[in-house]
N, C-alpha and C. Protein backbone atom coordinates (compact mmCIF):
# COMPACT_ATOMS: atom_id res chain seq x y z
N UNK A 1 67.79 116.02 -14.92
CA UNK A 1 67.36 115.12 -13.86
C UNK A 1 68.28 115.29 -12.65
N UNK A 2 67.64 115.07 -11.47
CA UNK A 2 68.41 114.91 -10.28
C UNK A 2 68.90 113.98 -10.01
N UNK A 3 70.36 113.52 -9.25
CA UNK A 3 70.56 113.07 -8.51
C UNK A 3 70.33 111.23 -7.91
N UNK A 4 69.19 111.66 -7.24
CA UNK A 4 67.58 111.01 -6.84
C UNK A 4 67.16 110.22 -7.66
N UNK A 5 66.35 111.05 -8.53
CA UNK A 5 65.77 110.92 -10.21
C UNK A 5 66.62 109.65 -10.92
N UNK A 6 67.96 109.84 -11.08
CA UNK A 6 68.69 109.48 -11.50
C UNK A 6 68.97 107.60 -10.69
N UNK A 7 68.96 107.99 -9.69
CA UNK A 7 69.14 106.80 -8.69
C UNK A 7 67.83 105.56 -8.30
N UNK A 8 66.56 106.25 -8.33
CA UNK A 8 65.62 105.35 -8.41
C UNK A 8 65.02 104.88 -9.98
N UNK A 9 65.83 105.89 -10.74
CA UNK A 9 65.21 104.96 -12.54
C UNK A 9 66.77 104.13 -12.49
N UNK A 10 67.67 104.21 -12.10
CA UNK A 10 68.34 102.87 -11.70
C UNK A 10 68.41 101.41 -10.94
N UNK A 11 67.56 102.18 -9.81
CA UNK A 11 66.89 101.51 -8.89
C UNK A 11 65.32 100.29 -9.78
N UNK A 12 64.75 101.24 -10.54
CA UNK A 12 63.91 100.39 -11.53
C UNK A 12 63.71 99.52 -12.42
N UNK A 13 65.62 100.29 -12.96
CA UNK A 13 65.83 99.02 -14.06
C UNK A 13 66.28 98.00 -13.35
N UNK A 14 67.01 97.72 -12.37
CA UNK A 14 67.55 96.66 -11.88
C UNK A 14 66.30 95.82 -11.39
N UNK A 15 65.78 95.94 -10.98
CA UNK A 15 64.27 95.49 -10.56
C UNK A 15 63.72 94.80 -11.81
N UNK A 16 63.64 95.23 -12.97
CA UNK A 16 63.05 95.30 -14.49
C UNK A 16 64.19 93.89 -14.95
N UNK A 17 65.36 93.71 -15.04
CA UNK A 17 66.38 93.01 -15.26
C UNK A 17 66.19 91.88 -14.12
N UNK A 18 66.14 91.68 -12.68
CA UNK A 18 66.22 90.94 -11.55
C UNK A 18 65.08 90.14 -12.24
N UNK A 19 63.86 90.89 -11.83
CA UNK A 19 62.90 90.62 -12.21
C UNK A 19 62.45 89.47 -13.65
N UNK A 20 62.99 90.27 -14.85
CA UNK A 20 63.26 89.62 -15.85
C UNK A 20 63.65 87.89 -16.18
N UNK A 21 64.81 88.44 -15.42
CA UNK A 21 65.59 87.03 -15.53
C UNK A 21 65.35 86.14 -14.57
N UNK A 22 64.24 86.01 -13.66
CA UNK A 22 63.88 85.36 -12.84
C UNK A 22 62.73 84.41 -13.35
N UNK A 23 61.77 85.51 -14.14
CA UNK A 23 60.60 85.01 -14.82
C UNK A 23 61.08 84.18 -16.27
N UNK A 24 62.50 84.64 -16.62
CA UNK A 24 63.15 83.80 -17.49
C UNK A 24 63.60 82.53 -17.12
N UNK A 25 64.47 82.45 -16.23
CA UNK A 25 64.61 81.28 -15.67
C UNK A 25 63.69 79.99 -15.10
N UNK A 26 62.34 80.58 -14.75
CA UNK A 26 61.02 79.82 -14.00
C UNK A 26 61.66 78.78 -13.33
N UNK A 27 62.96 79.29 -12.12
CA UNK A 27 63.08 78.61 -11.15
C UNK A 27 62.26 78.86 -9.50
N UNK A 28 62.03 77.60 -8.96
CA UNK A 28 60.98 78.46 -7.88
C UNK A 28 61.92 79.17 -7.00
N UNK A 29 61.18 80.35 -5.92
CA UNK A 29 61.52 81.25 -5.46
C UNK A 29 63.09 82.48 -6.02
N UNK A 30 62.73 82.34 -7.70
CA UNK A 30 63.33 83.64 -8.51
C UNK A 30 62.82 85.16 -7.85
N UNK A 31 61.59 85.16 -7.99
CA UNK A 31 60.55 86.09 -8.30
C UNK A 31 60.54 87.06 -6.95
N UNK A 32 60.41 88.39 -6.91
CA UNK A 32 60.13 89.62 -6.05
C UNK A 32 58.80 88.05 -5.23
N UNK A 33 57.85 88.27 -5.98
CA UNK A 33 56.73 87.40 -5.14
C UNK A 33 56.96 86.53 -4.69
N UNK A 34 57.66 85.59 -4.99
CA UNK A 34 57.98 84.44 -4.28
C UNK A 34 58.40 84.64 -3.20
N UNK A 35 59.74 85.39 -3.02
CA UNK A 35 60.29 85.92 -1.98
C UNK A 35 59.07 86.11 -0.72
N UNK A 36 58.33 87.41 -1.24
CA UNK A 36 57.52 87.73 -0.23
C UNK A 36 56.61 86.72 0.08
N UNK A 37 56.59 85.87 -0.36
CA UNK A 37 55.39 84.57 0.15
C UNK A 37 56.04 84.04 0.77
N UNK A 38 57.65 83.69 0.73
CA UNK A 38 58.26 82.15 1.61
C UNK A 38 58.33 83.73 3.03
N UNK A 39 59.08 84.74 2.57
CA UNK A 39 58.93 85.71 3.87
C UNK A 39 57.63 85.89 4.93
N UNK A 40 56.98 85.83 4.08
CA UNK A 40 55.35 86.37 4.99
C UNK A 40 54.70 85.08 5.01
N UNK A 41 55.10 83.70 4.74
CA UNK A 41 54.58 83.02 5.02
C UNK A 41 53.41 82.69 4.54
N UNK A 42 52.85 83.44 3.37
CA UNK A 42 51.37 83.30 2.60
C UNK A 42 51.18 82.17 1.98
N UNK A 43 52.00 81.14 1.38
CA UNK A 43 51.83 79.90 0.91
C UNK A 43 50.98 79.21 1.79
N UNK A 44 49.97 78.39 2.22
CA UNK A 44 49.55 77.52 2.61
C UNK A 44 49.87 76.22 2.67
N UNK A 45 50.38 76.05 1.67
CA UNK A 45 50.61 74.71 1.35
C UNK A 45 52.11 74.17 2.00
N UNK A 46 53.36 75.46 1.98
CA UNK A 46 54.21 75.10 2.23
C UNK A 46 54.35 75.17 4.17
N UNK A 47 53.68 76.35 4.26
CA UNK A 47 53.24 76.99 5.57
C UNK A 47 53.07 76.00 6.72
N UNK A 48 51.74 75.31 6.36
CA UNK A 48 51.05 74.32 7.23
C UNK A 48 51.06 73.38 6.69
N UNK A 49 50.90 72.06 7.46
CA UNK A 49 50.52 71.09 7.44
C UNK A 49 49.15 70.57 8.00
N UNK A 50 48.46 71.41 8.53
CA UNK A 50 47.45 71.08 8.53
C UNK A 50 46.55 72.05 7.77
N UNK A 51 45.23 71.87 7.66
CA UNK A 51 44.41 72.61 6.77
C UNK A 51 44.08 73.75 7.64
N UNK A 52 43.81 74.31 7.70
CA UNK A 52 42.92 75.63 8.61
C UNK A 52 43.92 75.54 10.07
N UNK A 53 44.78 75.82 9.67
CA UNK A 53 45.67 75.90 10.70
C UNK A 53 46.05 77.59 10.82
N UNK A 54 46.12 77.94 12.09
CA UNK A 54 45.73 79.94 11.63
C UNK A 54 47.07 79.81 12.22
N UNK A 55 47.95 80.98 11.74
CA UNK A 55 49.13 81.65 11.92
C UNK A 55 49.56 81.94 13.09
N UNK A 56 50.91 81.63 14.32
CA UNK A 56 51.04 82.13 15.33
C UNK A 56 52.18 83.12 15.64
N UNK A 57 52.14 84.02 16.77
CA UNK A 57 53.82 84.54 16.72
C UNK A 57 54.36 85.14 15.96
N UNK A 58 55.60 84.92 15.42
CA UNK A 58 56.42 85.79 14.59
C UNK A 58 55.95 86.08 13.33
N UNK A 59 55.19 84.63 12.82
CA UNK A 59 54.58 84.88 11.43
C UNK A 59 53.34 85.70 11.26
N UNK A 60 52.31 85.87 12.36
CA UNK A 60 51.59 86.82 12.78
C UNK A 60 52.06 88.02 12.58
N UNK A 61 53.25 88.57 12.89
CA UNK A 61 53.75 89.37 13.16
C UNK A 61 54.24 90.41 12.20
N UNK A 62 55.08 89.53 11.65
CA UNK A 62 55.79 89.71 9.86
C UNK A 62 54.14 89.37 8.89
N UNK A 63 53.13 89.03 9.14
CA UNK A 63 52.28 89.32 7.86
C UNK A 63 51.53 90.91 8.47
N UNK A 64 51.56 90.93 9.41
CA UNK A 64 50.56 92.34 10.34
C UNK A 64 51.52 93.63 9.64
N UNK A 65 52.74 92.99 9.75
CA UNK A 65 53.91 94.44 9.02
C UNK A 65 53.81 94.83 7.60
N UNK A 66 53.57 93.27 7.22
CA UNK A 66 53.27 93.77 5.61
C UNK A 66 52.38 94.47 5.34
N UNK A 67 50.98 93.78 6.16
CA UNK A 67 49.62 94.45 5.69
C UNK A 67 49.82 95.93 5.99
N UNK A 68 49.85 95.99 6.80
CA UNK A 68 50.35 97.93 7.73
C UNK A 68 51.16 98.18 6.79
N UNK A 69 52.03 98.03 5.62
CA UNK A 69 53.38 98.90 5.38
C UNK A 69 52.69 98.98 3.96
N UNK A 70 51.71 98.09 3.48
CA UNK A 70 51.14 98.05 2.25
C UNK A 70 50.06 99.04 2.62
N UNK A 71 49.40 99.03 3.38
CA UNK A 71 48.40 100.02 3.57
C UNK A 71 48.74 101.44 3.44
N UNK A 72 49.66 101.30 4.67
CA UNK A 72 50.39 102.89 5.04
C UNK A 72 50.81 103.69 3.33
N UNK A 73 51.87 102.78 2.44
CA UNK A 73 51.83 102.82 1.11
C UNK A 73 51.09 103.26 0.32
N UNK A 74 49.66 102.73 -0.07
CA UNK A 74 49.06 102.85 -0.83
C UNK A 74 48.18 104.05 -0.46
N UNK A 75 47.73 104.36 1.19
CA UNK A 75 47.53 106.06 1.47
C UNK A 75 48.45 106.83 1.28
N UNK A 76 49.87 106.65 1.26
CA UNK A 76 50.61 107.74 0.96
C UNK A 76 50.48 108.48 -0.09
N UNK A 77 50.34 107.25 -0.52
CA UNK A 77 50.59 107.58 -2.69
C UNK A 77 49.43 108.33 -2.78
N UNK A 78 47.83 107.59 -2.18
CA UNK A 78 46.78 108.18 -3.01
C UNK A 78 46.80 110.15 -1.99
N UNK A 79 47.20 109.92 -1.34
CA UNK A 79 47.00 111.43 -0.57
C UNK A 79 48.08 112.50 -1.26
N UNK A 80 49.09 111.79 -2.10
CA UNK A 80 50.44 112.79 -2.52
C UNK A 80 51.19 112.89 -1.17
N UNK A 81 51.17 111.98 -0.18
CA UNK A 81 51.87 112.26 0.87
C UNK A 81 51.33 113.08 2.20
N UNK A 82 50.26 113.19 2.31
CA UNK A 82 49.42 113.55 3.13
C UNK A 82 49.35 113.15 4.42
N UNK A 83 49.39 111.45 4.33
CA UNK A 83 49.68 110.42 5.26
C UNK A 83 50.96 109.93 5.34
């Protein structure tokens, strides 16, 4: 193995362990997901206070990055890097 190789299946387990012991603990915002919800603001409930209240500004902003960086992502992968 390389290097690399070597550094992102380290990179995995720690993730695998973080991860782990987060879903062990079932304290709120443990979780990879949680994170990205209080970050991107996807909660609703905690988000707004009103109902149908649409997103402005920065939080606009930071969910437009996710969607784009998840997208961009998931063409990379399916092209082998193409995109």
């Amino acid at each position: 193995m390389t290097p690399f190789e070597y550094a992102w299946a380290a990179w995995a387990g720690a993730f695998v362990v973080i991860e782990g012991i987060a879903l062990y603990r079932k304290q709120p915002g443990d979780t990879l997901s949680e994170q990205v919800w209080r970050i991107f603001g996807t909660r609703r409930d905690v988000e707004y206070t009103a109902k149908g209240a649409q997103p402005r500004g920065l939080l606009r902003a930071r969910r437009f990055a996710l969607v784009a960086f998840l997208a961009w992502l998931a063409a990379h992968f399916l092209t082998g890097g193409a995109v």
